[in-house]
PDB file of N, CA and C in Angstrom:
ATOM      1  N   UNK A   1       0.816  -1.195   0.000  1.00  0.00           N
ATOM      2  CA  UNK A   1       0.000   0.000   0.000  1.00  0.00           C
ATOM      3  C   UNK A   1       0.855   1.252   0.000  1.00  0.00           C
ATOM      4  N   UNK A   2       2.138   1.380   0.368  1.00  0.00           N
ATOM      5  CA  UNK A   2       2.847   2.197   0.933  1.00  0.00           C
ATOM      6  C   UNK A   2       3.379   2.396  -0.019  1.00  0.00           C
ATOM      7  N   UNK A   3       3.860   1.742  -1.301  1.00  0.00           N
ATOM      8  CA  UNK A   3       4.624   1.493  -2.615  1.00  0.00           C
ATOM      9  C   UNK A   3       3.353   2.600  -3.615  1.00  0.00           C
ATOM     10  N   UNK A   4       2.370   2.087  -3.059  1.00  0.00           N
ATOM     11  CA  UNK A   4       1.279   2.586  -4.082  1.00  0.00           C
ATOM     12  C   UNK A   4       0.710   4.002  -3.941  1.00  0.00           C
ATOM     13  N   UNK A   5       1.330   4.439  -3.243  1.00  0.00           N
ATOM     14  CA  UNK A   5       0.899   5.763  -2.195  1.00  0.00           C
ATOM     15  C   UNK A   5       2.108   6.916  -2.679  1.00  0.00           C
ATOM     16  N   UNK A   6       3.669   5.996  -2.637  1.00  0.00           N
ATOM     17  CA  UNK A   6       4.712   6.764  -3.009  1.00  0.00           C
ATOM     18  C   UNK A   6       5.017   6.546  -4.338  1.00  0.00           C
ATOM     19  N   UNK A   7       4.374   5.699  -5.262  1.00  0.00           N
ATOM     20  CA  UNK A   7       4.654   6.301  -6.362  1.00  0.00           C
ATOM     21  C   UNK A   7       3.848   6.999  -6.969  1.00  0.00           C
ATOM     22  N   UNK A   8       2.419   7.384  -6.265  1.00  0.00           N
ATOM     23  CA  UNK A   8       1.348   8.092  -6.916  1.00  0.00           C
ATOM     24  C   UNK A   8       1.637   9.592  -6.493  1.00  0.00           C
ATOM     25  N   UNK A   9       2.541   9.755  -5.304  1.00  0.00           N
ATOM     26  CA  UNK A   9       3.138  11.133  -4.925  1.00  0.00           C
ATOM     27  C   UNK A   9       3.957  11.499  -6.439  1.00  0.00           C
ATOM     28  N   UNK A  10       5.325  10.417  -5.981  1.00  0.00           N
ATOM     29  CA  UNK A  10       6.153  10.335  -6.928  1.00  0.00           C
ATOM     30  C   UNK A  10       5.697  11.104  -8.066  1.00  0.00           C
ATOM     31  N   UNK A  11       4.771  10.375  -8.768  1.00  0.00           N
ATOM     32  CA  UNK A  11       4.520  10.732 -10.273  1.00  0.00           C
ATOM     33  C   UNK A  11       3.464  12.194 -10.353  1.00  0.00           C
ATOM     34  N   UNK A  12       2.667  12.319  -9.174  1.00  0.00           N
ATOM     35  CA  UNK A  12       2.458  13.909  -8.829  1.00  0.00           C
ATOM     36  C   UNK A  12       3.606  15.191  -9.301  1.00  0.00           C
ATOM     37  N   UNK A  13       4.527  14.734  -8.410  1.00  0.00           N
ATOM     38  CA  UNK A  13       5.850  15.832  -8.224  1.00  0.00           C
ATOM     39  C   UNK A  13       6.173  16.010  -9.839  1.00  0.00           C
ATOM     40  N   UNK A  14       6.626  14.824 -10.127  1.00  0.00           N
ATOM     41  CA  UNK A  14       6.838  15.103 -11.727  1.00  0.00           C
ATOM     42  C   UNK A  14       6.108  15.610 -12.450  1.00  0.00           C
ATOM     43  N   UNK A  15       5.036  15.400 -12.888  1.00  0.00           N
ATOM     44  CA  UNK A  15       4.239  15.530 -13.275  1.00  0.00           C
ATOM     45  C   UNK A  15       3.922  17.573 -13.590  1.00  0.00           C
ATOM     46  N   UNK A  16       3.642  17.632 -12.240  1.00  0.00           N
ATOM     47  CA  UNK A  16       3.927  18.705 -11.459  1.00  0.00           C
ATOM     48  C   UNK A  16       5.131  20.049 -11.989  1.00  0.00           C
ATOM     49  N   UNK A  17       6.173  19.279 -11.897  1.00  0.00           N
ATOM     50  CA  UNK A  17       7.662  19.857 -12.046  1.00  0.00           C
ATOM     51  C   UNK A  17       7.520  20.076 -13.188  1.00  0.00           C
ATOM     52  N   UNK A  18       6.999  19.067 -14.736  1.00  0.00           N
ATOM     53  CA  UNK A  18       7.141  19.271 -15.494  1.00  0.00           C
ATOM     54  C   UNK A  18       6.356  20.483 -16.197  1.00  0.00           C
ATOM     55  N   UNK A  19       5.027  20.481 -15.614  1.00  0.00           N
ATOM     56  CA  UNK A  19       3.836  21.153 -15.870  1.00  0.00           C
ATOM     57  C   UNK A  19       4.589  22.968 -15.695  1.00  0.00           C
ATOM     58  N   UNK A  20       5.154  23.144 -14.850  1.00  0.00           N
ATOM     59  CA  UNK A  20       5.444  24.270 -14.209  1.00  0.00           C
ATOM     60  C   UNK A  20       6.541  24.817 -14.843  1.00  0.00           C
ATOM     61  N   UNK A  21       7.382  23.763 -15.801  1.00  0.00           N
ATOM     62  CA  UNK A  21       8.751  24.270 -16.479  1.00  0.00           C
ATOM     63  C   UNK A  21       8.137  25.074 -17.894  1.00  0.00           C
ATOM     64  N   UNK A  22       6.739  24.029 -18.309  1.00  0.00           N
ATOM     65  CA  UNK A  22       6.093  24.430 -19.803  1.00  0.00           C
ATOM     66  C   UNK A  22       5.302  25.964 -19.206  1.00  0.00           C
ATOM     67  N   UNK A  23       4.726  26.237 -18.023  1.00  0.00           N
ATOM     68  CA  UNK A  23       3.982  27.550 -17.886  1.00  0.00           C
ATOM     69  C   UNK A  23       5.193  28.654 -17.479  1.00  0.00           C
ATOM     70  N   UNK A  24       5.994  28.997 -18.076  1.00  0.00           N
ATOM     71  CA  UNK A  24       6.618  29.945 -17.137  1.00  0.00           C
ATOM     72  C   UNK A  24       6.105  31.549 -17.471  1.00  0.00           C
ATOM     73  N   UNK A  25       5.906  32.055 -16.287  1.00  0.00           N
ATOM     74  CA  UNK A  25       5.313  33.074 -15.628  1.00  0.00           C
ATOM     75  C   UNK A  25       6.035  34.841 -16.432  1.00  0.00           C
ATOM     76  N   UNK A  26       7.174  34.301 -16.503  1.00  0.00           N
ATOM     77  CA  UNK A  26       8.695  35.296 -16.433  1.00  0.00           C
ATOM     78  C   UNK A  26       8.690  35.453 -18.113  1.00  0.00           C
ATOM     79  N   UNK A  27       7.847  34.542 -18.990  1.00  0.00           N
ATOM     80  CA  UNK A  27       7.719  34.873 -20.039  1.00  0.00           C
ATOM     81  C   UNK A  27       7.466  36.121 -20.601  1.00  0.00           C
ATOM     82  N   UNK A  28       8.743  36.928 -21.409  1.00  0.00           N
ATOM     83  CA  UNK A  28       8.360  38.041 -22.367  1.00  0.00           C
ATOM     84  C   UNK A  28       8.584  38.158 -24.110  1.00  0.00           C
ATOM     85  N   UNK A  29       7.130  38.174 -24.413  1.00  0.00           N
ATOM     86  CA  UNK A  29       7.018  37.871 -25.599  1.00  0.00           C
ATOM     87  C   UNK A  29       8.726  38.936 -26.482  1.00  0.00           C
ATOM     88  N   UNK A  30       9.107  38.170 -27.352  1.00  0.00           N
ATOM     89  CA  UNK A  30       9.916  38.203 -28.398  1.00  0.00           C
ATOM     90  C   UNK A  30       9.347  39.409 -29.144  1.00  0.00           C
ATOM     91  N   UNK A  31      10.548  40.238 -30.035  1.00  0.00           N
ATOM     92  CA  UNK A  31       9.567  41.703 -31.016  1.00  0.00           C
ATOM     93  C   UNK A  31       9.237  40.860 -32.051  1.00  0.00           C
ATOM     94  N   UNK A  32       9.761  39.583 -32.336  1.00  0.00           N
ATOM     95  CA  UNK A  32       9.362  38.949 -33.108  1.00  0.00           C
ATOM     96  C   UNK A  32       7.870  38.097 -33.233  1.00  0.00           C
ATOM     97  N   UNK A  33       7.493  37.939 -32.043  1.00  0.00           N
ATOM     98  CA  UNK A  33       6.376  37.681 -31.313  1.00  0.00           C
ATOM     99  C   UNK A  33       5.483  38.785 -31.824  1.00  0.00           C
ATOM    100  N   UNK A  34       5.850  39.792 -31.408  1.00  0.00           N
ATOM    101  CA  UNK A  34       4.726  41.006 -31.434  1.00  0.00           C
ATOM    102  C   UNK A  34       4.557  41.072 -32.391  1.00  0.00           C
ATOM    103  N   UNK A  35       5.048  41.152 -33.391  1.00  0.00           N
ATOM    104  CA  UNK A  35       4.820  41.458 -34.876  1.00  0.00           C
ATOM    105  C   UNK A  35       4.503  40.306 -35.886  1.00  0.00           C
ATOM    106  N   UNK A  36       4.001  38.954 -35.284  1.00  0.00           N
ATOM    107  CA  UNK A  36       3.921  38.138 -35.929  1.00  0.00           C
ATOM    108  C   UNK A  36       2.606  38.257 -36.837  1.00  0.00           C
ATOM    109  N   UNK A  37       3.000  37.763 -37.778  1.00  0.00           N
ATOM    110  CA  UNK A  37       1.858  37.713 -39.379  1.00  0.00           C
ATOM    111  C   UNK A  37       1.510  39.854 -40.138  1.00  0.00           C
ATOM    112  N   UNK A  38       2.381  40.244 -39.348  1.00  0.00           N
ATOM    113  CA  UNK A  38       2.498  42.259 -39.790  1.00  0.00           C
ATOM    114  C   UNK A  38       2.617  41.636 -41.582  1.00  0.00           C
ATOM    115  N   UNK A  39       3.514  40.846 -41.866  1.00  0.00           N
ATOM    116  CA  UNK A  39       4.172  41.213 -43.216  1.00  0.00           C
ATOM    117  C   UNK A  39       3.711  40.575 -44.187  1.00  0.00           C
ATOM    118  N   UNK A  40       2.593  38.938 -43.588  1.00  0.00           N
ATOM    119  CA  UNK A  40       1.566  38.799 -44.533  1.00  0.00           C
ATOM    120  C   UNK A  40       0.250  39.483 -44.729  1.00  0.00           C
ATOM    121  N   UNK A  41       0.158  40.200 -43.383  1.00  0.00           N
ATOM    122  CA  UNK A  41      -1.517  41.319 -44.072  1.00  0.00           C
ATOM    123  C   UNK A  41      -0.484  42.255 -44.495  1.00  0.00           C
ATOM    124  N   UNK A  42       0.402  42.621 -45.006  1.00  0.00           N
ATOM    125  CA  UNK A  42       0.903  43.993 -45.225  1.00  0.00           C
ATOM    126  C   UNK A  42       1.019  43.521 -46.975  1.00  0.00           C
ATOM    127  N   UNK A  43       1.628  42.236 -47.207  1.00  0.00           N
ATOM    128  CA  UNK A  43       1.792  42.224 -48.492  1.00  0.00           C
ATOM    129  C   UNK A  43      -0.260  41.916 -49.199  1.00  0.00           C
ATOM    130  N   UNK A  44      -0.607  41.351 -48.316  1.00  0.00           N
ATOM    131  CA  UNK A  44      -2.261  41.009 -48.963  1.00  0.00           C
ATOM    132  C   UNK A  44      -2.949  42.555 -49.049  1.00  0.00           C
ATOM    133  N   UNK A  45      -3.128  43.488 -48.140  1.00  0.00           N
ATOM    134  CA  UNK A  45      -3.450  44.937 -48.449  1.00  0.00           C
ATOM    135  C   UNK A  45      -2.868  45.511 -49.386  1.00  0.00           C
ATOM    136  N   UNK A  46      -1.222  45.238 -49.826  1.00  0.00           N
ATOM    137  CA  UNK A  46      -1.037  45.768 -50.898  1.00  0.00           C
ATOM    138  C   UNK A  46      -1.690  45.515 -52.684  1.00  0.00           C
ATOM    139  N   UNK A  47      -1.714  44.005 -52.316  1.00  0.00           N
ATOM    140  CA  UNK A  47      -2.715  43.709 -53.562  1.00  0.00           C
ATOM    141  C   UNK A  47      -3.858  44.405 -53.414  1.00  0.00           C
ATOM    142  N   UNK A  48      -4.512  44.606 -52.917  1.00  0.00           N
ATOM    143  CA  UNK A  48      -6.029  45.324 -53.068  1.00  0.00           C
ATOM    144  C   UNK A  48      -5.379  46.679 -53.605  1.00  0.00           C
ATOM    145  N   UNK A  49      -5.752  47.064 -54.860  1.00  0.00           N
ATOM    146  CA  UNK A  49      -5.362  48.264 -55.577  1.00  0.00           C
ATOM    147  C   UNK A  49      -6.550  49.316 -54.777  1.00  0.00           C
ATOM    148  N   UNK A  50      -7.699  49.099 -54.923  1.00  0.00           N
ATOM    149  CA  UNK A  50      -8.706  50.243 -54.191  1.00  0.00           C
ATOM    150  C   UNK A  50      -9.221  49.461 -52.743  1.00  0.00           C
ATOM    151  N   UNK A  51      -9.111  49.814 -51.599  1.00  0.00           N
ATOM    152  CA  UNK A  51      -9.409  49.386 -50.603  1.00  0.00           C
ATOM    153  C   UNK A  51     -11.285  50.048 -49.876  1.00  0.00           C
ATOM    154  N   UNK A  52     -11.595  50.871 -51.267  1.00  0.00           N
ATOM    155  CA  UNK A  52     -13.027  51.160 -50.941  1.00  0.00           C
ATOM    156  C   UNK A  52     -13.525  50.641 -52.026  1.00  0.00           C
ATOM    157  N   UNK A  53     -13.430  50.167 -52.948  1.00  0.00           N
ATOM    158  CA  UNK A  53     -13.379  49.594 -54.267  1.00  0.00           C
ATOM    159  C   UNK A  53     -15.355  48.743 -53.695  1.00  0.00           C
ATOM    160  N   UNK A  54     -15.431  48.615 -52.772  1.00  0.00           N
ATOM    161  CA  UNK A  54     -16.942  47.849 -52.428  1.00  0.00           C
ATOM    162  C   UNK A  54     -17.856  48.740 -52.409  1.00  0.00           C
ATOM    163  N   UNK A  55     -17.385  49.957 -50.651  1.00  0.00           N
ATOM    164  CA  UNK A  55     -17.961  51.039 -50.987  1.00  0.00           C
ATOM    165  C   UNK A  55     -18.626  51.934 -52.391  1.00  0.00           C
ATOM    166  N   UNK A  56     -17.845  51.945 -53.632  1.00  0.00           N
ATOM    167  CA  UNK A  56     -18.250  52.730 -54.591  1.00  0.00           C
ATOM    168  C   UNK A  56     -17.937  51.565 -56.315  1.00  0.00           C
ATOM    169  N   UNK A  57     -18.973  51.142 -56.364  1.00  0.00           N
ATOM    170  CA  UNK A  57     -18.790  50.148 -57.693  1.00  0.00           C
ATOM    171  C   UNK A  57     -18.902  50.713 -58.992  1.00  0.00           C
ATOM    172  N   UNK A  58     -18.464  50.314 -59.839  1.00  0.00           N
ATOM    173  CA  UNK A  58     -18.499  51.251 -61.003  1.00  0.00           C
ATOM    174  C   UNK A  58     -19.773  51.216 -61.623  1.00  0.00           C
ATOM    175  N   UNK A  59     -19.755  52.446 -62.507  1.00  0.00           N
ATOM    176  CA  UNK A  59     -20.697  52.623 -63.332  1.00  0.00           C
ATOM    177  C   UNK A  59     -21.529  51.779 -64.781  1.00  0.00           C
ATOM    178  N   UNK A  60     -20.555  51.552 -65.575  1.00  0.00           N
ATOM    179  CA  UNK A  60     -20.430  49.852 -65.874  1.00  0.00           C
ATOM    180  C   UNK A  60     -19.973  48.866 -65.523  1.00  0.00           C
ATOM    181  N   UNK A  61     -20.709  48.209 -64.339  1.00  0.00           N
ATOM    182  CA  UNK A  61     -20.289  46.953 -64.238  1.00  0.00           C
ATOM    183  C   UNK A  61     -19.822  45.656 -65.253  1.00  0.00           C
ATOM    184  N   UNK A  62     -19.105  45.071 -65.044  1.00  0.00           N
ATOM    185  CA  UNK A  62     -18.896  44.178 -65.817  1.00  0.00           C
ATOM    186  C   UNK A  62     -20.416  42.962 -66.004  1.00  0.00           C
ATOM    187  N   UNK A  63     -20.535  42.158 -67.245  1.00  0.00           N
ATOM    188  CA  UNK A  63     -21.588  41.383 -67.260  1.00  0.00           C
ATOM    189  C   UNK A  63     -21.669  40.285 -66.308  1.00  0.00           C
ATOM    190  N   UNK A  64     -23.013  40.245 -65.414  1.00  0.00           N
ATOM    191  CA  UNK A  64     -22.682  38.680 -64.985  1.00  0.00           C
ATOM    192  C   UNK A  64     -23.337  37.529 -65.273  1.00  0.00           C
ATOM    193  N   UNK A  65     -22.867  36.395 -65.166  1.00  0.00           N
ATOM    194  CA  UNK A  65     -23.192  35.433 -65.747  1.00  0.00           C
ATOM    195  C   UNK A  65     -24.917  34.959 -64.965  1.00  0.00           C
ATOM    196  N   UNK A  66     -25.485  34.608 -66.255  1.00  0.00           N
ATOM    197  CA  UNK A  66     -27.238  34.365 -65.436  1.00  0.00           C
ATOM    198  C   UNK A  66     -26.937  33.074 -65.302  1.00  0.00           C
ATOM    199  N   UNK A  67     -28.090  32.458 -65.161  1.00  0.00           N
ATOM    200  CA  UNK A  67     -28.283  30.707 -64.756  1.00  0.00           C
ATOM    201  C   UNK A  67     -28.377  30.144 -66.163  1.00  0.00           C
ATOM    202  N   UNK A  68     -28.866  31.058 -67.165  1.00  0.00           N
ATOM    203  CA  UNK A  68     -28.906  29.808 -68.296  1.00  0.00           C
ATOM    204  C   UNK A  68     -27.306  30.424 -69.222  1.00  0.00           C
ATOM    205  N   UNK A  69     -26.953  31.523 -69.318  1.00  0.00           N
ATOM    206  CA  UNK A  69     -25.232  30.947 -69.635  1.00  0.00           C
ATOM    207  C   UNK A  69     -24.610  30.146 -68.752  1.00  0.00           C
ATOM    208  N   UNK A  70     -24.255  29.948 -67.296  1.00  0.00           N
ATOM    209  CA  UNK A  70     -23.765  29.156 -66.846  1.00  0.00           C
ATOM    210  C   UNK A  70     -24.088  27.608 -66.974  1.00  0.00           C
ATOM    211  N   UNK A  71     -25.135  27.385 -67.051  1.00  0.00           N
ATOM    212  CA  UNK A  71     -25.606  26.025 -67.727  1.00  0.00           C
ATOM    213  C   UNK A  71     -24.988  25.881 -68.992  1.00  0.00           C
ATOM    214  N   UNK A  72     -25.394  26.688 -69.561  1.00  0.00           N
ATOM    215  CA  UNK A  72     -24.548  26.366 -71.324  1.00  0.00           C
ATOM    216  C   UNK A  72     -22.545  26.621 -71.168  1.00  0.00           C
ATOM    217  N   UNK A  73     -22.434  27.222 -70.351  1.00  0.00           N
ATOM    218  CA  UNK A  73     -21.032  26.787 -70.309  1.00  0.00           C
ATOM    219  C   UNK A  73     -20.537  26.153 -69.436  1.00  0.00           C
ATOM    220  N   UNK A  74     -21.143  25.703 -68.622  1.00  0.00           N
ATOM    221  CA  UNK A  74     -20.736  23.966 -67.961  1.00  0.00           C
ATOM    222  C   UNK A  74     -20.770  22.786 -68.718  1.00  0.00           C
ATOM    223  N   UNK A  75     -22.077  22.901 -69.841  1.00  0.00           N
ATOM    224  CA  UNK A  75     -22.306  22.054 -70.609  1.00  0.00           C
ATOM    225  C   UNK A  75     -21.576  21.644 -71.824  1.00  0.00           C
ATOM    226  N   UNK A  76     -20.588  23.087 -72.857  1.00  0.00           N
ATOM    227  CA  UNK A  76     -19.909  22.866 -73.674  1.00  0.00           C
ATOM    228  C   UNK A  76     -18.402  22.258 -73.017  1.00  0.00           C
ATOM    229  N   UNK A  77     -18.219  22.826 -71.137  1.00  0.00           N
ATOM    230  CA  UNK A  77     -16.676  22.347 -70.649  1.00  0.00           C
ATOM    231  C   UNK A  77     -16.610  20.898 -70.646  1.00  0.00           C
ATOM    232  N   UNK A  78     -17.907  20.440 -70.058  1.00  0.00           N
ATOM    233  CA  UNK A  78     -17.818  18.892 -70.207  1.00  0.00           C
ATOM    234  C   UNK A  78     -17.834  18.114 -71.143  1.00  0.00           C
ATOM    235  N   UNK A  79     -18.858  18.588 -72.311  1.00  0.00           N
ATOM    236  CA  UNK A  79     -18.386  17.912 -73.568  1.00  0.00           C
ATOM    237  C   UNK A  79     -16.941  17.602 -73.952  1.00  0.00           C
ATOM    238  N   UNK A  80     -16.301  18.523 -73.905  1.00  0.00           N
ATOM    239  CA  UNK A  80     -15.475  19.140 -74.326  1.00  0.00           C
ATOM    240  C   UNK A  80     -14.099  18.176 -73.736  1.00  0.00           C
ATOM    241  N   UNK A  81     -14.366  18.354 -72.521  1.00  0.00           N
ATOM    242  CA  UNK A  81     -13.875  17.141 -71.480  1.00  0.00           C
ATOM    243  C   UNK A  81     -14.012  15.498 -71.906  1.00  0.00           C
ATOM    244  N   UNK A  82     -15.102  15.493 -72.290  1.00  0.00           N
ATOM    245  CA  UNK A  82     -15.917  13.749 -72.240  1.00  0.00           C
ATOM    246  C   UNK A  82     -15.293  13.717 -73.529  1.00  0.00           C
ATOM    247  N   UNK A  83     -15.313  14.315 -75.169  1.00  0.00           N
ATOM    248  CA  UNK A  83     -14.382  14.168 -76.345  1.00  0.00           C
ATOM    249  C   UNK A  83     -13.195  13.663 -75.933  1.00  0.00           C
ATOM    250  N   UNK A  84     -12.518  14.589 -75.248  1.00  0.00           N
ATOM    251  CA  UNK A  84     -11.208  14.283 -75.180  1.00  0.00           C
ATOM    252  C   UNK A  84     -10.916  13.010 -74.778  1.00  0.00           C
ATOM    253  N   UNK A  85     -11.322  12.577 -73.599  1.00  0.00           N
ATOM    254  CA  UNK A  85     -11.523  11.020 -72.962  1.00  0.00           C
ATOM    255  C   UNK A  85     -11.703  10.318 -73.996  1.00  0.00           C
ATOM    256  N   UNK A  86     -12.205  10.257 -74.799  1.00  0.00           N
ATOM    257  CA  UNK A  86     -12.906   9.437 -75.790  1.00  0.00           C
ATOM    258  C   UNK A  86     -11.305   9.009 -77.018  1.00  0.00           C
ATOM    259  N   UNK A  87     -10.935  10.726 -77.376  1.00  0.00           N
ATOM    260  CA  UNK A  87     -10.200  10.245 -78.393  1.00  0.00           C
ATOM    261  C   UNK A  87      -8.839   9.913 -77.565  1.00  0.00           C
ATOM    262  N   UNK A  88      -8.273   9.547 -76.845  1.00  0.00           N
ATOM    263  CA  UNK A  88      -7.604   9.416 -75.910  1.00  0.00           C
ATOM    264  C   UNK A  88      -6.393   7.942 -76.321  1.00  0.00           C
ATOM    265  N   UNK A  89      -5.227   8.387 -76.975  1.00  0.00           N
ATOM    266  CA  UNK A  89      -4.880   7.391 -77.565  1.00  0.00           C
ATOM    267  C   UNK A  89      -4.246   6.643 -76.598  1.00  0.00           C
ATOM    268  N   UNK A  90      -4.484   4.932 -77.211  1.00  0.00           N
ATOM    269  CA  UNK A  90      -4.189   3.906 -76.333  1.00  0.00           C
ATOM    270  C   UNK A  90      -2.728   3.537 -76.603  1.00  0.00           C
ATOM    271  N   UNK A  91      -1.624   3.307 -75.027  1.00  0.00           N
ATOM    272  CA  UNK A  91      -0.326   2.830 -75.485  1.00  0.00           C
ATOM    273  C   UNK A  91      -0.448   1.081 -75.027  1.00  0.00           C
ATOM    274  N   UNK A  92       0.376   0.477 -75.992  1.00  0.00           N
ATOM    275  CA  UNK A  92       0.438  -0.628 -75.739  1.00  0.00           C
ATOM    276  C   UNK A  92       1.776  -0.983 -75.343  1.00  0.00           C
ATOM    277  N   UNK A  93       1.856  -1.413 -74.066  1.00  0.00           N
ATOM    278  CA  UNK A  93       3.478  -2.252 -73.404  1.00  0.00           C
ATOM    279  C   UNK A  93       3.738  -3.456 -73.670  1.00  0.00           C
ATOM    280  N   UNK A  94       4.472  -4.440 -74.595  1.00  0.00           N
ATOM    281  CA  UNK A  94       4.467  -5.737 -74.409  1.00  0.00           C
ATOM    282  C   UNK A  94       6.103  -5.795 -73.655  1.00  0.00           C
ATOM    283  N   UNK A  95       5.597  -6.787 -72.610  1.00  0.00           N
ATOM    284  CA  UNK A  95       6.657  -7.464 -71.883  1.00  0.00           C
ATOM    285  C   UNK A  95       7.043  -8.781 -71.950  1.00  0.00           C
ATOM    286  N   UNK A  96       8.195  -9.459 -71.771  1.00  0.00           N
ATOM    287  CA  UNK A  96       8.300 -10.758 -72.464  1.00  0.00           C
ATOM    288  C   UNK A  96       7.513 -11.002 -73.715  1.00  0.00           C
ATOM    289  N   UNK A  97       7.792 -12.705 -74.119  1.00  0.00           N
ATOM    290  CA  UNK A  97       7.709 -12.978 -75.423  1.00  0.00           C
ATOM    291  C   UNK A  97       7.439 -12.598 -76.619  1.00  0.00           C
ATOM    292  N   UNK A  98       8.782 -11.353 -76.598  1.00  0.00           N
ATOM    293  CA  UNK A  98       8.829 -11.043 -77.701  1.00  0.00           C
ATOM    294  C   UNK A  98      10.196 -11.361 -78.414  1.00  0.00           C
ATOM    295  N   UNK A  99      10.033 -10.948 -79.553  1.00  0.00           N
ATOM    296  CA  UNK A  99      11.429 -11.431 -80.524  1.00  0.00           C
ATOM    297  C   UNK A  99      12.772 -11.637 -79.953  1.00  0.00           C
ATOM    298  N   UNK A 100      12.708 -10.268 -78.944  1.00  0.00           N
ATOM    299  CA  UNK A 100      14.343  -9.826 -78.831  1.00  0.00           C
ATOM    300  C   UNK A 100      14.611  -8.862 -78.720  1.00  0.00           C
ATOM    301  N   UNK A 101      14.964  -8.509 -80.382  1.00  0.00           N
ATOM    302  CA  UNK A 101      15.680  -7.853 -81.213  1.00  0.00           C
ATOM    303  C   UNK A 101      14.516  -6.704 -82.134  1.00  0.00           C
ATOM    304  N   UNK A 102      14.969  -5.557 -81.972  1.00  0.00           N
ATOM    305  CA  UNK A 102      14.370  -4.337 -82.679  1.00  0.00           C
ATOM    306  C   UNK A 102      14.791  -4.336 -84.417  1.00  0.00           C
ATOM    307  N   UNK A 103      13.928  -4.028 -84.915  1.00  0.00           N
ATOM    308  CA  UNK A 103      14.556  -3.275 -86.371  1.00  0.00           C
ATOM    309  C   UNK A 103      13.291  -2.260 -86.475  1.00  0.00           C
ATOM    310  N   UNK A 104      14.796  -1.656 -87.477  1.00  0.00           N
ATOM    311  CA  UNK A 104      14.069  -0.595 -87.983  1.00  0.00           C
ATOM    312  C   UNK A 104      14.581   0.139 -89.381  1.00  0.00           C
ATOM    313  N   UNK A 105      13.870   0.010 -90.316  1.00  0.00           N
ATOM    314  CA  UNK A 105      14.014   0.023 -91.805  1.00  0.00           C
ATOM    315  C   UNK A 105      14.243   1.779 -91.889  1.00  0.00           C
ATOM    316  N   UNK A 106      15.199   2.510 -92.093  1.00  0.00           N
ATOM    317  CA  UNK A 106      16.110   3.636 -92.712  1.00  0.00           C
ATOM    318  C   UNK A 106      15.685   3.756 -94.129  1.00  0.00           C
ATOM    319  N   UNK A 107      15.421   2.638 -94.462  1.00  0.00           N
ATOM    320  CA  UNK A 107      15.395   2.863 -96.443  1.00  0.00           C
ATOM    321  C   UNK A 107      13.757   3.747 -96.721  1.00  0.00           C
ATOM    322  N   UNK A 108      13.358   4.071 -97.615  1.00  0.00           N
ATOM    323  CA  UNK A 108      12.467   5.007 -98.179  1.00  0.00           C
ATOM    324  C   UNK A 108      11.468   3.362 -98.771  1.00  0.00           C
TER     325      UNK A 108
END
């Protein structure tokens, strides 16, 4: 019982000790810390050429796509897609039993 008592202390203390090394108190954040992710919103704001660009939309908008062009051009991508599959030339590998030996006729 006494075994079971001191190693359940035992593994307390550690436990414990270890817990207390990962929280330390005395921690002061790094300038590197402070400024962490500054230089990826700094380069992403720079892409935005107009940053009110929502606020004030232009006068001609560009066209947008309705429901029945987008149907018709989903419909010509997949065709378009499914052809290709189709003509899709086949390679043939033969391994073993074959001749050997290659030729190949140079003459006209």
């Amino acid at each position: 019982m006494k075994i079971k008592t001191l190693s359940s202390a035992l593994i307390l203390i550690i436990s414990t000790t270890w817990l207390s090394a990962c929280a330390d108190g005395r921690y002061q954040p790094r300038e590197l810390d402070t400024h962490f992710g500054q230089t990826a919103n700094k380069i992403k704001y720079a892409q935005i050429a107009d940053k009110e660009a929502a606020a004030h939309p232009p006068a001609n908008s560009p066209r947008k796509l309705d429901g029945y062009a987008g149907v018709g051009v989903m419909n010509s991508y997949r065709q378009g897609f499914y052809q290709q599959m189709q003509q899709a030339p086949s390679v043939n590998i033969n391994i073993g039993s074959g001749s050997g030996g290659g030729s190949s006729s140079g003459g006209k």
